[in-house]
N, C-alpha and C. Protein backbone atom coordinates (compact mmCIF):
# COMPACT_ATOMS: atom_id res chain seq x y z
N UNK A 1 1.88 -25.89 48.57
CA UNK A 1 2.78 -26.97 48.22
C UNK A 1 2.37 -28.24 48.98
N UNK A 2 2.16 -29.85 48.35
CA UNK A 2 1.83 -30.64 48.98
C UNK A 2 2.57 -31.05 49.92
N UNK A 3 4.17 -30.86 50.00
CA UNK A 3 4.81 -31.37 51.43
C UNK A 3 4.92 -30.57 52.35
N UNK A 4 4.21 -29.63 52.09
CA UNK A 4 3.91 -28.58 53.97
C UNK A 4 2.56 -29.37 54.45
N UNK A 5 1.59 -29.92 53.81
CA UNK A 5 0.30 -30.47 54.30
C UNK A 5 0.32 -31.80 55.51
N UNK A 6 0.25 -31.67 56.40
CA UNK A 6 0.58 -32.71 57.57
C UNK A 6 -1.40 -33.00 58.38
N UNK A 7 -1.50 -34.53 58.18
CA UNK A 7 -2.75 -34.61 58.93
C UNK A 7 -2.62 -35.01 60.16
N UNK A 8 -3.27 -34.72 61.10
CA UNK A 8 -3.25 -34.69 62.14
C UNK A 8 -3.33 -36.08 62.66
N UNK A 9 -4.40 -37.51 62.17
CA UNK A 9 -4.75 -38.46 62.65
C UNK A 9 -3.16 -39.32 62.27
N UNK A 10 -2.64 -39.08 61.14
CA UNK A 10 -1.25 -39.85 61.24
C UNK A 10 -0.53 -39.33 61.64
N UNK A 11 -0.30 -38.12 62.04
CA UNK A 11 0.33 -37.30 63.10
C UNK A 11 0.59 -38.33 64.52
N UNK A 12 -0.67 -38.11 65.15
CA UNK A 12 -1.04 -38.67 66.20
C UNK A 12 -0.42 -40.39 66.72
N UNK A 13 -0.71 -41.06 65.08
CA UNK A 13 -0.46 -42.24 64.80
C UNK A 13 1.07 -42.67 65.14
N UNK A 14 2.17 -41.66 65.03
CA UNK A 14 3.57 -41.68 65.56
C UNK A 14 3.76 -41.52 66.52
N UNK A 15 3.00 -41.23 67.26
CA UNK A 15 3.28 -41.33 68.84
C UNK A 15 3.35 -42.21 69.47
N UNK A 16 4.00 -42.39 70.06
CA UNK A 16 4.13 -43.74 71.34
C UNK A 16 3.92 -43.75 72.31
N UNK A 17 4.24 -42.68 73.36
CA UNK A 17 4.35 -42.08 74.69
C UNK A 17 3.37 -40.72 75.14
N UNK A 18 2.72 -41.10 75.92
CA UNK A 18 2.14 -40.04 76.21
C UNK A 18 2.83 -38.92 76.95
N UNK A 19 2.31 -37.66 76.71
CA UNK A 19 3.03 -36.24 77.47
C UNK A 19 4.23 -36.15 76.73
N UNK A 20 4.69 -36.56 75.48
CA UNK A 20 5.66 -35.85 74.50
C UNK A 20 4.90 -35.27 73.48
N UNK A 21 5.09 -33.98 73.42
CA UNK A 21 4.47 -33.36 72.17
C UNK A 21 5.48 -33.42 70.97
N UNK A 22 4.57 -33.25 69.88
CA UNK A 22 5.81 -33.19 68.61
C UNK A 22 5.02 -32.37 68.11
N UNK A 23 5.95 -31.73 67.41
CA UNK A 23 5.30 -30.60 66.45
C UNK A 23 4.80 -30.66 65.47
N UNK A 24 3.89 -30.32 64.54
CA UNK A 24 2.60 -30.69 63.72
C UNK A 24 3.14 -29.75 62.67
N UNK A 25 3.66 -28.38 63.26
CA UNK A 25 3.37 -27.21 62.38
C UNK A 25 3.86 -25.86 62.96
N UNK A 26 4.34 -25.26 62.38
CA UNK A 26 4.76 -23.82 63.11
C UNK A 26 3.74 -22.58 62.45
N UNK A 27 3.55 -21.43 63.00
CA UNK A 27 3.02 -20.42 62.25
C UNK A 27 3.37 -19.38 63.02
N UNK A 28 4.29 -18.27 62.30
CA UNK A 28 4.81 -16.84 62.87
C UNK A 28 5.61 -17.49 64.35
N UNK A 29 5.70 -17.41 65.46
CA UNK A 29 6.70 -17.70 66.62
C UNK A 29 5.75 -18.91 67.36
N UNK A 30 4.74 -19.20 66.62
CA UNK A 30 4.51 -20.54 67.39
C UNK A 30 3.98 -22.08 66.98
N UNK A 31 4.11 -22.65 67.97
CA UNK A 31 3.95 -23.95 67.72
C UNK A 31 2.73 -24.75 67.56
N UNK A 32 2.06 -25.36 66.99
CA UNK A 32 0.84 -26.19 67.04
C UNK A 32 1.37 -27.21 67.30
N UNK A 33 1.08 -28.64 68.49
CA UNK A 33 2.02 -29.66 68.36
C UNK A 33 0.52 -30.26 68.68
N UNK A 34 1.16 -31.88 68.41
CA UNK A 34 0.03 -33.06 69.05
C UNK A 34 0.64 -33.94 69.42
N UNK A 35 -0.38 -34.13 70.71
CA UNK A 35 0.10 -34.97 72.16
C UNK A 35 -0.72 -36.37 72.32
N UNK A 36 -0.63 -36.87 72.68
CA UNK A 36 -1.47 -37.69 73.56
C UNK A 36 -1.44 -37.46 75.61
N UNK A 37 -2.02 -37.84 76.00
CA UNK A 37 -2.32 -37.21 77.40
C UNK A 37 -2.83 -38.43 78.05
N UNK A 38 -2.38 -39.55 78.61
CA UNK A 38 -3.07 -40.02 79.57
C UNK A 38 -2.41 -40.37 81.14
N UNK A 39 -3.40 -40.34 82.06
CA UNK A 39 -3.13 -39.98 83.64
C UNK A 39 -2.65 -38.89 84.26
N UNK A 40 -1.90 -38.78 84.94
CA UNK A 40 -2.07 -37.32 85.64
C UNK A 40 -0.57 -36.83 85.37
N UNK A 41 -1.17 -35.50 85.08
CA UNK A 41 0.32 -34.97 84.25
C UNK A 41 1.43 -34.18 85.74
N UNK A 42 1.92 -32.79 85.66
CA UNK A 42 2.44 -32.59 86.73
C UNK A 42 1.97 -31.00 87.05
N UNK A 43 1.75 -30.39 87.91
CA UNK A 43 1.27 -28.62 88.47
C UNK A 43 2.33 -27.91 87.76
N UNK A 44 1.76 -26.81 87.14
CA UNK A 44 2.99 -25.84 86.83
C UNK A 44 2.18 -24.94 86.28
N UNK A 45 3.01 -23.60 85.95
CA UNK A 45 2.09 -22.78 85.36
C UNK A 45 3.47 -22.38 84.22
N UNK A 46 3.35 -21.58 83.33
CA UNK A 46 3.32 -20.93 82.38
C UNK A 46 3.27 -19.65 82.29
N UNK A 47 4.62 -18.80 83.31
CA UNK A 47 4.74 -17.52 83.83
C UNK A 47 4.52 -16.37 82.33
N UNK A 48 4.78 -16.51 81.36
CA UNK A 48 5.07 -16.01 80.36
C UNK A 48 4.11 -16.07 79.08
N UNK A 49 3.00 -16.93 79.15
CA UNK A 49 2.47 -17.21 77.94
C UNK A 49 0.46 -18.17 78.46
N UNK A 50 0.10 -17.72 77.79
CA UNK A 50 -0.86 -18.83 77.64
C UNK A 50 -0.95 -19.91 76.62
N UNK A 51 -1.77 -21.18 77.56
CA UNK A 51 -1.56 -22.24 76.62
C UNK A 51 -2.98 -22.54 75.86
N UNK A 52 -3.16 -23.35 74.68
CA UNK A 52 -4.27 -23.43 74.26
C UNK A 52 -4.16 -25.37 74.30
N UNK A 53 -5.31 -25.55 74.54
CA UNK A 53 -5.96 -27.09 74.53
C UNK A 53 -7.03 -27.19 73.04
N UNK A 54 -6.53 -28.00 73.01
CA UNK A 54 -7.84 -28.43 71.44
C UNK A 54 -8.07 -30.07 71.60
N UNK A 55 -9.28 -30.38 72.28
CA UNK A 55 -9.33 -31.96 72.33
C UNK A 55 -9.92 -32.03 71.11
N UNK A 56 -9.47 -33.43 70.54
CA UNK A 56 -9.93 -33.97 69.61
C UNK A 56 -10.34 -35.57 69.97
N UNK A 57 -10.25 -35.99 71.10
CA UNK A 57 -10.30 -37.18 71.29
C UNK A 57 -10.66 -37.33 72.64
N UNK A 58 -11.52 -38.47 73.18
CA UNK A 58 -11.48 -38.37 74.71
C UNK A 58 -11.66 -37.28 75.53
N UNK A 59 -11.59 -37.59 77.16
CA UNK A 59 -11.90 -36.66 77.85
C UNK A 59 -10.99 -36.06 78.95
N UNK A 60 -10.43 -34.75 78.76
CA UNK A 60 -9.10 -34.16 79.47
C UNK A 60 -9.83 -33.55 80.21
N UNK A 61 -9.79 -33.24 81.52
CA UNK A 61 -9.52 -32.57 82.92
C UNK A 61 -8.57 -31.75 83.12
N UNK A 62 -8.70 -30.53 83.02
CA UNK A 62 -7.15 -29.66 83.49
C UNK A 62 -7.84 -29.06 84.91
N UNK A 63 -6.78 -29.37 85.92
CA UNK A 63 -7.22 -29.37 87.32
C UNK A 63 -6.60 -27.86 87.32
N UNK A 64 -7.22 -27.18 88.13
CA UNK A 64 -6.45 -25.61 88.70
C UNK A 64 -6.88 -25.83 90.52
N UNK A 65 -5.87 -25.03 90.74
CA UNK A 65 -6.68 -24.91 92.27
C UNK A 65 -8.12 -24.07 93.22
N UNK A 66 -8.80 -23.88 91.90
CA UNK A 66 -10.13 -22.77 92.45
C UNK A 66 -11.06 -24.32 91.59
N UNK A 67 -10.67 -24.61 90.93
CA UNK A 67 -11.81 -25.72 89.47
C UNK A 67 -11.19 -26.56 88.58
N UNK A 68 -11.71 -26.94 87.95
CA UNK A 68 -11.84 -28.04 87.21
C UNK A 68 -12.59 -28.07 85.70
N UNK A 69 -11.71 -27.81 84.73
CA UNK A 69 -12.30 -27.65 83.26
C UNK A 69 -12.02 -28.97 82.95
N UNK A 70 -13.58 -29.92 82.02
CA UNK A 70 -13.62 -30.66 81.92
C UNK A 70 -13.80 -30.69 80.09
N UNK A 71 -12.75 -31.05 79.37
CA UNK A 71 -13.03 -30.93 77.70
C UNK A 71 -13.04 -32.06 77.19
N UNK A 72 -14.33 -32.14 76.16
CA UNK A 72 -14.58 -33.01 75.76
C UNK A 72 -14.13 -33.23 73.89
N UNK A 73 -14.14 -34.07 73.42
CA UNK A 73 -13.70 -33.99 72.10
C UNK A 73 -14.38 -32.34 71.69
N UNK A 74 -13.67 -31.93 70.32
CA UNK A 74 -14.11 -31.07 70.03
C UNK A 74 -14.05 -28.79 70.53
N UNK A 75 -13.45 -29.67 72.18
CA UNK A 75 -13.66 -28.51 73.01
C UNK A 75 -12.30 -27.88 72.96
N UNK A 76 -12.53 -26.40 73.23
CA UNK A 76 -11.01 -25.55 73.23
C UNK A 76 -11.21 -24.94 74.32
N UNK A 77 -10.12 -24.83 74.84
CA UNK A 77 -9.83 -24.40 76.40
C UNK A 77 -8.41 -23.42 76.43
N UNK A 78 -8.09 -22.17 77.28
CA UNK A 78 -6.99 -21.67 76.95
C UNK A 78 -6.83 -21.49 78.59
N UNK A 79 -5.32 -21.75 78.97
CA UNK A 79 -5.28 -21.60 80.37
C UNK A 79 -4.59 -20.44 80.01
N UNK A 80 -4.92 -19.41 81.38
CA UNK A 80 -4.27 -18.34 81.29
C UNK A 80 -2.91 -18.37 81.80
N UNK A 81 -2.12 -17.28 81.41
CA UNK A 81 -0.53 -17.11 81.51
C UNK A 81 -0.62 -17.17 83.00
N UNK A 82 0.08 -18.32 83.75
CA UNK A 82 0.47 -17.75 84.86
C UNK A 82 -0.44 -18.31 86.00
N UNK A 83 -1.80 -19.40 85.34
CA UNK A 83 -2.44 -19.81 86.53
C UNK A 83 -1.81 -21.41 86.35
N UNK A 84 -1.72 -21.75 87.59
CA UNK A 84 -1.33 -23.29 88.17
C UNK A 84 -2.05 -24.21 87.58
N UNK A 85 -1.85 -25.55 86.79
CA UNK A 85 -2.94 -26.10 86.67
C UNK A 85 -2.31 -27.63 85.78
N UNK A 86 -2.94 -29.03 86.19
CA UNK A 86 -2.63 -30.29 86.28
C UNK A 86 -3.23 -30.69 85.09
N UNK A 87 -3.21 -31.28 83.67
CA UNK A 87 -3.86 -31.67 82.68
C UNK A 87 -4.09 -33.34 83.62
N UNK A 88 -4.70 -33.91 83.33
CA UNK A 88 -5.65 -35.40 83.55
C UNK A 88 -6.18 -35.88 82.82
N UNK A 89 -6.28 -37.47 82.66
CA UNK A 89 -6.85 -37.66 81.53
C UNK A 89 -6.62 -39.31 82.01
N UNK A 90 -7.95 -40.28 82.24
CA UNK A 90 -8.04 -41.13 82.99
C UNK A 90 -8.12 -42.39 81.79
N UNK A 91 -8.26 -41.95 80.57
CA UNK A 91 -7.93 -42.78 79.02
C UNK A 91 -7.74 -41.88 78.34
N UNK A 92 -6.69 -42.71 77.33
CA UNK A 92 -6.05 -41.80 76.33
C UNK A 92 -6.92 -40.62 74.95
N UNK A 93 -6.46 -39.22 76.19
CA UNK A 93 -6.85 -38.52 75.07
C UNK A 93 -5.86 -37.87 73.80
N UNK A 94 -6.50 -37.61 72.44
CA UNK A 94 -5.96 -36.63 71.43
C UNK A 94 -5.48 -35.10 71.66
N UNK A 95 -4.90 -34.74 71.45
CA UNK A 95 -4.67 -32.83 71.71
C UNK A 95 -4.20 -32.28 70.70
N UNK A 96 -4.24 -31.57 70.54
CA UNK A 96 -3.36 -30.05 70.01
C UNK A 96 -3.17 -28.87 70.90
N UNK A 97 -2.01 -29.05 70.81
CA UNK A 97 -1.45 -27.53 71.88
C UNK A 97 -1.61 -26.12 70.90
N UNK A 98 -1.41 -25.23 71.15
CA UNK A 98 -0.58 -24.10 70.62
C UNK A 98 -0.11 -23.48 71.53
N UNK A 99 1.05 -23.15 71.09
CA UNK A 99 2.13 -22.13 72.25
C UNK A 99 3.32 -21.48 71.81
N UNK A 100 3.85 -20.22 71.88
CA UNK A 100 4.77 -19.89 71.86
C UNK A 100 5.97 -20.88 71.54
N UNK A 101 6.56 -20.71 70.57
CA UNK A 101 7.86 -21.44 70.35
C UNK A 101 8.93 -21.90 71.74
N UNK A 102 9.34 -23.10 71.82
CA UNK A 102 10.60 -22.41 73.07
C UNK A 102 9.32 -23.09 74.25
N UNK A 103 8.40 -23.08 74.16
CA UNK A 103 7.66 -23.30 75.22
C UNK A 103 7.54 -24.80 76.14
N UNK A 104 8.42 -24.84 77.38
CA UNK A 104 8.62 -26.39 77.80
C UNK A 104 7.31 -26.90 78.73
N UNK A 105 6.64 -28.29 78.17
CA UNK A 105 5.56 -28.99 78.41
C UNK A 105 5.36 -28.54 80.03
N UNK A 106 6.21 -28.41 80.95
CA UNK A 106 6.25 -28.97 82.23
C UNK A 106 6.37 -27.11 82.81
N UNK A 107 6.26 -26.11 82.42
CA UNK A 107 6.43 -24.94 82.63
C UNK A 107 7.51 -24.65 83.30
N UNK A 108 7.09 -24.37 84.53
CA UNK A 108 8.41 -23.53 85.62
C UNK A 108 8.49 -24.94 86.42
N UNK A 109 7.83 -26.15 86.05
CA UNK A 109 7.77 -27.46 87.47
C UNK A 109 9.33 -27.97 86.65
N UNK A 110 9.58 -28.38 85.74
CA UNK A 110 10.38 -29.53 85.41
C UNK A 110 9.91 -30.95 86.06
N UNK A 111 11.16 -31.60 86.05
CA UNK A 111 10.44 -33.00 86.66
C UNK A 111 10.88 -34.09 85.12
N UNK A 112 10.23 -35.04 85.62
CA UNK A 112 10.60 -36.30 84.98
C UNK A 112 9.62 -36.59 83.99
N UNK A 113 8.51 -35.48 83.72
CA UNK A 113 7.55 -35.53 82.81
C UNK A 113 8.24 -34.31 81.84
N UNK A 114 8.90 -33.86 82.28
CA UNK A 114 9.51 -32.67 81.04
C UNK A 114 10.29 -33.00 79.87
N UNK A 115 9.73 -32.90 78.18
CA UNK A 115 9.79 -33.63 77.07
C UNK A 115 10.31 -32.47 76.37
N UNK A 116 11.43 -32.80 75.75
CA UNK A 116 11.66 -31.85 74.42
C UNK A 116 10.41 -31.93 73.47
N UNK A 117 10.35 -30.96 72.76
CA UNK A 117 9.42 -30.72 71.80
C UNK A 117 10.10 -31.68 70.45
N UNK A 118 9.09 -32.69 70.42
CA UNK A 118 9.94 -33.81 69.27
C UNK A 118 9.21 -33.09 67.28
N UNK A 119 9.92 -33.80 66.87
CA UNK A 119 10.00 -33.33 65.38
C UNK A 119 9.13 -34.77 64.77
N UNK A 120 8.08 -34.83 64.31
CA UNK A 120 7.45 -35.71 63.41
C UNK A 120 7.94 -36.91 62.26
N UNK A 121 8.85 -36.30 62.31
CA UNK A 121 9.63 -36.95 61.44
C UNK A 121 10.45 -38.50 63.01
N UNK A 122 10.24 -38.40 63.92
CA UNK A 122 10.98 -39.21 65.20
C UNK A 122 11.91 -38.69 65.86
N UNK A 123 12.59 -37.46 65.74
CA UNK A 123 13.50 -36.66 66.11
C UNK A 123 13.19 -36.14 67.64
């Protein structure tokens, strides 16, 4: 059906704020959303789930405390459930998450970077 079809670059194009994800798309209990990401996000981990990174744009840094994964457009990265770790991003990069439904940006940290999961539509 043509009104389930959502592109990603005007997706992206509704965003205003970086570190609010909105959701793109659901499939079975989870979420595909797209973000924008720039400067330094906040430590937390993700006791319950792993997260997936999909750059499409620019260059993201997700800091952990042993290293440093550096993704470049194109690159997919999955942090594991449960390790600590800082997304960065020193100009504005593109993303796609996937994650578990229910799943809050900021993990177990909260904080003043913690975003409801917004609806595409501006919601």
């Amino acid at each position: 059906m043509p009104d389930d079809i959502r592109n990603v670059h005007t997706a992206l194009s509704m965003i205003t704020e970086p570190w609010q994800p909105h959701r793109l798309t659901s499939i079975n209990d989870y979420d595909v959303k797209v973000v924008k990401l720039q400067g330094e996000f906040t430590w937390h981990t993700h006791p319950e789930t792993d997260e997936l990174f999909l750059v499409l744009s620019g260059v993201l840094t997700i800091q952990m405390r042993d290293r440093d994964v550096v993704l470049h457009p194109n690159d997919v990265y999955v942090v594991p459930r449960g390790v600590e770790h800082c997304p960065m991003a020193s100009e504005e990069v593109h993303a796609i998450l996937i994650e578990p439904q229910g799943t809050v940006n900021t993990g177990d940290a909260g904080g003043d970077l913690t975003s409801p999961l917004r609806e595409l539509d501006g919601s």
